[in-house]
Protein backbone atom coordinates (compact mmCIF):
# COMPACT_ATOMS: atom_id res chain seq x y z
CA UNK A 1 165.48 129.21 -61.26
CA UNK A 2 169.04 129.87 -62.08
CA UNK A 3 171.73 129.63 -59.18
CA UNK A 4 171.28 132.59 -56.48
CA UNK A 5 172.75 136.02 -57.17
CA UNK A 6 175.17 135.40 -54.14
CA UNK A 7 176.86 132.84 -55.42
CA UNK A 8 176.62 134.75 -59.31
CA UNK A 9 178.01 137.58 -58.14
CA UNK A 10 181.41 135.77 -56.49
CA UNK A 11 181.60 132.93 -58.68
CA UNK A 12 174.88 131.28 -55.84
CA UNK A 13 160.64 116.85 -50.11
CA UNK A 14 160.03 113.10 -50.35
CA UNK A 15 158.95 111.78 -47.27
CA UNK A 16 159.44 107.78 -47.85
CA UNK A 17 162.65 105.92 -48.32
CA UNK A 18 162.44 104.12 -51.57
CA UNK A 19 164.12 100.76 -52.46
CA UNK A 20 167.51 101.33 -54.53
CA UNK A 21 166.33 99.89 -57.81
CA UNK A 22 169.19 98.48 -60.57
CA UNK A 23 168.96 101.14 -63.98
CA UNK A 24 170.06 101.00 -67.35
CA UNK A 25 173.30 101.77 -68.52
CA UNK A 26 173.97 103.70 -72.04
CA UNK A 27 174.95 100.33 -73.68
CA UNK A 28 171.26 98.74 -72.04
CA UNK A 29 172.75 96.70 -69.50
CA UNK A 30 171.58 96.98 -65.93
CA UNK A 31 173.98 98.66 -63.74
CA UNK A 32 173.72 96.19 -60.99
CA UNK A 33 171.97 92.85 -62.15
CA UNK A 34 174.07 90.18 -63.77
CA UNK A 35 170.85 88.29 -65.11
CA UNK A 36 168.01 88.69 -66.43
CA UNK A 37 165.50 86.45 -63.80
CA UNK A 38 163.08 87.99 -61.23
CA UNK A 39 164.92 86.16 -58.76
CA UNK A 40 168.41 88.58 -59.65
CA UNK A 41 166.25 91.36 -59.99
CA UNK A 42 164.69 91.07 -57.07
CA UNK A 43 167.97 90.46 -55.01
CA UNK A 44 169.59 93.12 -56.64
CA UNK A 45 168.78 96.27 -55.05
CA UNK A 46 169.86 95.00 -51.65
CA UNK A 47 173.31 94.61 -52.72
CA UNK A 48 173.36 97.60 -55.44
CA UNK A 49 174.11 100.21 -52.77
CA UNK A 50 176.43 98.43 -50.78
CA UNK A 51 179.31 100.45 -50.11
CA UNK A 52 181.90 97.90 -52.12
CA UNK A 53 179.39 97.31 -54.93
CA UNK A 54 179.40 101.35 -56.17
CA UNK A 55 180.59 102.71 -58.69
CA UNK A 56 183.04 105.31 -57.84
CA UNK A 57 185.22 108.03 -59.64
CA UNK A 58 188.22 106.42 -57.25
CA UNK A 59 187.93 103.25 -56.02
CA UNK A 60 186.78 103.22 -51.91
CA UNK A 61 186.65 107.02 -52.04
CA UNK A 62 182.97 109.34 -52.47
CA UNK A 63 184.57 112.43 -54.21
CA UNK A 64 182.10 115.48 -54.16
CA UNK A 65 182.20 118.77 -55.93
CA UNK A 66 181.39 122.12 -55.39
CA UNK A 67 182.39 125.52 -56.44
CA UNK A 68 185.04 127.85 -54.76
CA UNK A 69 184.62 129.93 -52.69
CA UNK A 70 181.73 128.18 -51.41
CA UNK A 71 179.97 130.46 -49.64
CA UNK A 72 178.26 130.22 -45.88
CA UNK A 73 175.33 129.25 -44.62
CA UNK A 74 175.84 126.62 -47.54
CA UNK A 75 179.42 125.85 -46.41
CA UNK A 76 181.35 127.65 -43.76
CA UNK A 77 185.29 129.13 -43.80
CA UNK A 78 185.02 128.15 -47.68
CA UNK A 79 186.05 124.70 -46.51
CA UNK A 80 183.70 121.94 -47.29
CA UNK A 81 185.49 119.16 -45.73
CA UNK A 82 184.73 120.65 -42.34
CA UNK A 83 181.26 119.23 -42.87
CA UNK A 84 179.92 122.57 -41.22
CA UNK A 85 176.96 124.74 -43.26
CA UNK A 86 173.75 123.24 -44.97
CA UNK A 87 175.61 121.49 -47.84
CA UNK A 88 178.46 120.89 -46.10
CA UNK A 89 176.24 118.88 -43.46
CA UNK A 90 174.04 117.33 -46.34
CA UNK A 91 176.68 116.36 -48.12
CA UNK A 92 178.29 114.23 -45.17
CA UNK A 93 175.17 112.95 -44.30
CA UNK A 94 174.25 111.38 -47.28
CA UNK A 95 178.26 110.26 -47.69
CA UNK A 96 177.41 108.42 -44.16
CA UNK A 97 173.86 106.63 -45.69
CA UNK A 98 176.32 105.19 -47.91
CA UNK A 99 178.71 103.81 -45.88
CA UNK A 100 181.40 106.35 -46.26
CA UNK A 101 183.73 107.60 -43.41
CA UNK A 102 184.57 111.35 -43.46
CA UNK A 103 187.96 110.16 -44.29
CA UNK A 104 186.76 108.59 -47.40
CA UNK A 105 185.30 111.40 -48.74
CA UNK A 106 187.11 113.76 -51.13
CA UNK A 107 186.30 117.03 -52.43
CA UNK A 108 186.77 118.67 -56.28
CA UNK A 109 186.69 122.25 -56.93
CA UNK A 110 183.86 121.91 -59.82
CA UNK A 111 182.33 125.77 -61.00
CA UNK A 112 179.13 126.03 -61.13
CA UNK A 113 177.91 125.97 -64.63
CA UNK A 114 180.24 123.18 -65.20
CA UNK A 115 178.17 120.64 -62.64
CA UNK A 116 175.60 120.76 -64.83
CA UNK A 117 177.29 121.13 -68.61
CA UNK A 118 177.05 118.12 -70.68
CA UNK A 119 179.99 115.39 -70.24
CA UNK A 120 181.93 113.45 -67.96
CA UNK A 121 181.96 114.78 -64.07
CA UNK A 122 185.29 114.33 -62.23
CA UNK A 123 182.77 113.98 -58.90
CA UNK A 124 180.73 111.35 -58.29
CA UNK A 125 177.78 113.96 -57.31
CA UNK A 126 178.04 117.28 -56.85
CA UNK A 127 175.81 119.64 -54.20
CA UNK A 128 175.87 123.56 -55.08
CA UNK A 129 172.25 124.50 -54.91
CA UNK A 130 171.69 123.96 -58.28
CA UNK A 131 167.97 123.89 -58.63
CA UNK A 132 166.35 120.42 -60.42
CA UNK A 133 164.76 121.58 -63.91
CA UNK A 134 164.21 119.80 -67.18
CA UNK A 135 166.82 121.64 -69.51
CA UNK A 136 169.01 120.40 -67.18
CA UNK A 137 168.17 117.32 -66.54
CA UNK A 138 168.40 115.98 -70.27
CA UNK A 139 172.27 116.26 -69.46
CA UNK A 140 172.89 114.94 -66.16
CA UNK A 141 171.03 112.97 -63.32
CA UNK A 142 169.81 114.50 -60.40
CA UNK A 143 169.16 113.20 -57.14
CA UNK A 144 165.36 113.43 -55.31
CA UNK A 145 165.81 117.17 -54.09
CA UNK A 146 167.32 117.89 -50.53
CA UNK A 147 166.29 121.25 -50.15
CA UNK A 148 162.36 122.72 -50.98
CA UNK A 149 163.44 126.56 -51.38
CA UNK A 150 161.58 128.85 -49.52
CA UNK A 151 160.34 132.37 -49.57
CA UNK A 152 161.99 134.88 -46.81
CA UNK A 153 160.91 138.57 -46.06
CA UNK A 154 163.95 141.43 -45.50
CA UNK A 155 163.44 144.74 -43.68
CA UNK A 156 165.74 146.88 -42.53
CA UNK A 157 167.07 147.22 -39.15
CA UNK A 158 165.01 149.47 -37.15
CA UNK A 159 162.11 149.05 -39.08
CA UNK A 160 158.76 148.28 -37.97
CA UNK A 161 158.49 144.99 -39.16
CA UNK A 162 161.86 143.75 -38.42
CA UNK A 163 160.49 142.07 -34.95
CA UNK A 164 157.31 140.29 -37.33
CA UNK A 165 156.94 137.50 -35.70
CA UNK A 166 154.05 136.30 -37.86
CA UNK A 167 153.06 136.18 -41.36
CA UNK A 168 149.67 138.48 -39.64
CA UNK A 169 152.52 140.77 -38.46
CA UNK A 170 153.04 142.19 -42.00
CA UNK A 171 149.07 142.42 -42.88
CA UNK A 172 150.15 146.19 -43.40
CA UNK A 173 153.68 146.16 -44.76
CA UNK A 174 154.35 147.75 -48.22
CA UNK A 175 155.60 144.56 -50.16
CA UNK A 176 158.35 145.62 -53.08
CA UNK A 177 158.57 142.52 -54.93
CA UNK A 178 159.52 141.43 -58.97
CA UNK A 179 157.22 140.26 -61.33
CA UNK A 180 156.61 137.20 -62.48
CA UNK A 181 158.53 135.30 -59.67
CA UNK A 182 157.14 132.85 -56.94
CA UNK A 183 157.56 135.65 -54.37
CA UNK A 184 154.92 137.53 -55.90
CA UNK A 185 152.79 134.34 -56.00
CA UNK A 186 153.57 134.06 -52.61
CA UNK A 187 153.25 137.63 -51.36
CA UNK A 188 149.74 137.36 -52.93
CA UNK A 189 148.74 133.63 -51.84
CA UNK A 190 150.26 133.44 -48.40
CA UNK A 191 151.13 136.81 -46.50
CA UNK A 192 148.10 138.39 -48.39
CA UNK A 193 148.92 142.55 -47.46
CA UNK A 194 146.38 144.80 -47.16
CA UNK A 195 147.63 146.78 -49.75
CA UNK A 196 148.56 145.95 -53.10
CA UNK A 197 152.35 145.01 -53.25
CA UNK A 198 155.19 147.23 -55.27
CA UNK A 199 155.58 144.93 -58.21
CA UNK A 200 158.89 145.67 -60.23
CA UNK A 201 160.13 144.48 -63.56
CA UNK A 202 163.71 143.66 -62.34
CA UNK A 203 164.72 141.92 -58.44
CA UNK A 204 167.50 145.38 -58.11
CA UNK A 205 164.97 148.02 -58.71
CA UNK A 206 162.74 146.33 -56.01
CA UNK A 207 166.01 145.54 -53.65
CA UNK A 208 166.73 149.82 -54.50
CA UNK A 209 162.92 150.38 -53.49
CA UNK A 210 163.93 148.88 -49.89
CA UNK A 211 167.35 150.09 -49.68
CA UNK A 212 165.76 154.15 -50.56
CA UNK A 213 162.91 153.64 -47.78
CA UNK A 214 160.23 153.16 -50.84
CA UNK A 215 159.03 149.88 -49.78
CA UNK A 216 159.04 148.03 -46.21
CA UNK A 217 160.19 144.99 -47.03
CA UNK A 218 161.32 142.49 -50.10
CA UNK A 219 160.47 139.41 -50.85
CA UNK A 220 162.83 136.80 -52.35
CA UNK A 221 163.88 133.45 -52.23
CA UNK A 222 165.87 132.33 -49.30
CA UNK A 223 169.45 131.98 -51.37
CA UNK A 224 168.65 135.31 -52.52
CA UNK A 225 168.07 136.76 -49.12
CA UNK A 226 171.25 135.46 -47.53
CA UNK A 227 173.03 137.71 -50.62
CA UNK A 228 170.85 140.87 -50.45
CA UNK A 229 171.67 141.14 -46.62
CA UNK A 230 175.49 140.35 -47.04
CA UNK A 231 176.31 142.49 -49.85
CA UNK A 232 173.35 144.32 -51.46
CA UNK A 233 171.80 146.35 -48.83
CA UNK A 234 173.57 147.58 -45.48
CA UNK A 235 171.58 146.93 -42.14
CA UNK A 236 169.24 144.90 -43.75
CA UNK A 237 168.15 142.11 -41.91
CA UNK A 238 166.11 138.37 -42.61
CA UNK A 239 162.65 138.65 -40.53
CA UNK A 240 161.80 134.89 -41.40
CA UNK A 241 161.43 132.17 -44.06
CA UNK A 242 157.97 130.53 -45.46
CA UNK A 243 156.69 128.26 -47.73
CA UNK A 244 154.84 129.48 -50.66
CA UNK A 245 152.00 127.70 -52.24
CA UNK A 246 150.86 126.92 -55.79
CA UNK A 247 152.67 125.64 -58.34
CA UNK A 248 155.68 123.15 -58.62
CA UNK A 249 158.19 123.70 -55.64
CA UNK A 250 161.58 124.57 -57.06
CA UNK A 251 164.12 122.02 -54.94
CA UNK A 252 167.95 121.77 -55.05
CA UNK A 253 169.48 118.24 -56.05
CA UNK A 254 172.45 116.62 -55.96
CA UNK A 255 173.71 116.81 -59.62
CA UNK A 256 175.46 113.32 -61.15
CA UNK A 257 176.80 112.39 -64.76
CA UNK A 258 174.10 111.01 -66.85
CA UNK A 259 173.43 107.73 -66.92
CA UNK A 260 175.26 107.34 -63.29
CA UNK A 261 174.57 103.91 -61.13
CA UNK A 262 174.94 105.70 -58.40
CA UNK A 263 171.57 107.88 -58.67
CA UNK A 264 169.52 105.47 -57.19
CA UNK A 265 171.70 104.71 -53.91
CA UNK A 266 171.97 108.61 -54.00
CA UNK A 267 168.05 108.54 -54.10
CA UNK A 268 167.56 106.38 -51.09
CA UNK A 269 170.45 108.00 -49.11
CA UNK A 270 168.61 111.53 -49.25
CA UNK A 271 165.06 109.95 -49.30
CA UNK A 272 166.16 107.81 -45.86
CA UNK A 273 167.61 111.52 -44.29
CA UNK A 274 164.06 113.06 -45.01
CA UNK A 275 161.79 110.09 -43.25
CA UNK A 276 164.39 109.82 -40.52
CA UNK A 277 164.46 113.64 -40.01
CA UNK A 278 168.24 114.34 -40.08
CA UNK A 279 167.75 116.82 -43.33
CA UNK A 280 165.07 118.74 -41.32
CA UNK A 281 167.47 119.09 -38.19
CA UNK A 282 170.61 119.97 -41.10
CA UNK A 283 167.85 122.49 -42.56
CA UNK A 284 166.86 124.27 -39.14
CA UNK A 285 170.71 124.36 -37.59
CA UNK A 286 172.12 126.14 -41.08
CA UNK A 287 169.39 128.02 -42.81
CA UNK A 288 166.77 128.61 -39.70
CA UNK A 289 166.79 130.46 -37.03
CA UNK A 290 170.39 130.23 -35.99
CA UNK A 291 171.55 132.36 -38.80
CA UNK A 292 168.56 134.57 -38.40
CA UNK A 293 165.90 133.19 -40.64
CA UNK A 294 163.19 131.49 -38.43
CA UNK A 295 160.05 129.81 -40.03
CA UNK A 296 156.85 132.80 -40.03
CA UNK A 297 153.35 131.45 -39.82
């Protein structure tokens, strides 16, 4: 889907560790072999992501890019280099896989639509939820996807169904939700209501039917969520996150120029932080329950 209203409006999981494999640069030659034999090819990808073998924007510094204001829980004070907020954290983390101080990182002020425009990057990747799809990807490289985006439910404060602490809790709920969107798929596949859901052409009419009492409860993606509770609808709350089922699972990547040697050390790095756990920790500390959005079963 396109970036998240929230960061619109002010501007919005691989479980192995793969080896870091040499590719093909625009003129055909490999970006990290120097011959041609099995025995350099072999070699290879065990020096390609060494830290003084990359190749960087600025020589011995990582420079990243993201939009400003970069918003919270994605980033936090609109400061990225404080490492702090789920992009903020992920982006460190996969700086540290490799081999980069926090010192040696850098940060450019990139907007949004521009990551992902055709043409040379002044980052060497960028990380501003910008969701992995095929138009885009015939312009730029993306990383393996650091963030599966999930489905969250918001009530209203005082509501019924703002202390669900289940998926079962909101059997009964009247479910305003748009059409043609994963949430419906997932309103219909996973929290299953009794009662046929409110299904609306447009996301703001069904937001409206929550905000004038006509439905219960929304749901939206996560992103989405975080906006309609911060600036759409007053004492609105997040009752929880879940997974939806069916179809291809819409994941953020980290977005690099085209053609970049640095995709497939960027592969590994986020590919290592799933099997070793750290993006699940980054994932529950930012964008679970400690900024109200706990998982629902």
């Amino acid at each position: 889907m396109p970036r998240p209203p929230m960061l619109l409006a002010a501007g919005a999981l691989l479980a192995a560790a793969v080896a870091c494999a040499p590719v093909d640069d625009p003129a055909g030659t490999s970006a990290s072999a120097t011959t041609g034999t099995a025995t350099s090819a072999a070699a290879s990808p065990s020096t390609a992501c060494a830290k003084d073998q990359l190749k960087l924007l600025n020589a011995g510094k990582l420079t990243i890019g993201t939009d400003k204001p970069a918003y919270e829980p994605w980033f936090k004070d609109d400061d990225p280099s404080n490492g702090q907020g789920f992009e903020g954290a992920v982006a460190y983390a996969v700086a540290g896989q490799l081999g980069f101080d926090r010192d040696e990182v850098q940060w450019a002020t990139v907007k949004f639509d521009s990551a992902f425009a055709p043409g040379a990057k002044t980052f060497d990747f960028d990380v501003n939820q910008v969701s992995i799809n095929p138009d885009r990807a015939k312009v730029v490289d993306f990383s393996n996807g650091y963030y599966t985006v999930k489905q969250a439910i918001v009530t209203l404060d005082g509501s019924k169904y703002a202390a669900a602490k289940s998926l079962a809790d909101l059997k009964d709920a009247k479910i305003a939700v748009q059409v043609g969107t994963t949430s419906l798929n997932a309103v219909k596949e996973v929290i299953k209501p009794t009662d046929d859901p409110n299904v609306y052409n447009d996301q703001i009419d069904a937001i409206s039917a929550l905000k004038n009492k006509q439905a219960d409860a929304i749901v939206v993606d996560l992103p989405t969520a975080f906006y309609v509770t911060a600036a759409q609808v007053e004492k609105s709350k997040i009752v929880g996150q879940f997974s939806s089922t069916g179809g291809t699972p819409e994941e953020f990547g980290l977005v690099m120029e085209k053609g970049s040697a640095l995709k497939p050390c960027v592969d590994k790095a986020v590919d290592t932080l799933k099997s070793n756990g750290e993006l699940a920790k980054i994932e529950q500390e930012w964008l679970g329950s400690a900024v109200g959005a706990p998982e629902l079963k």
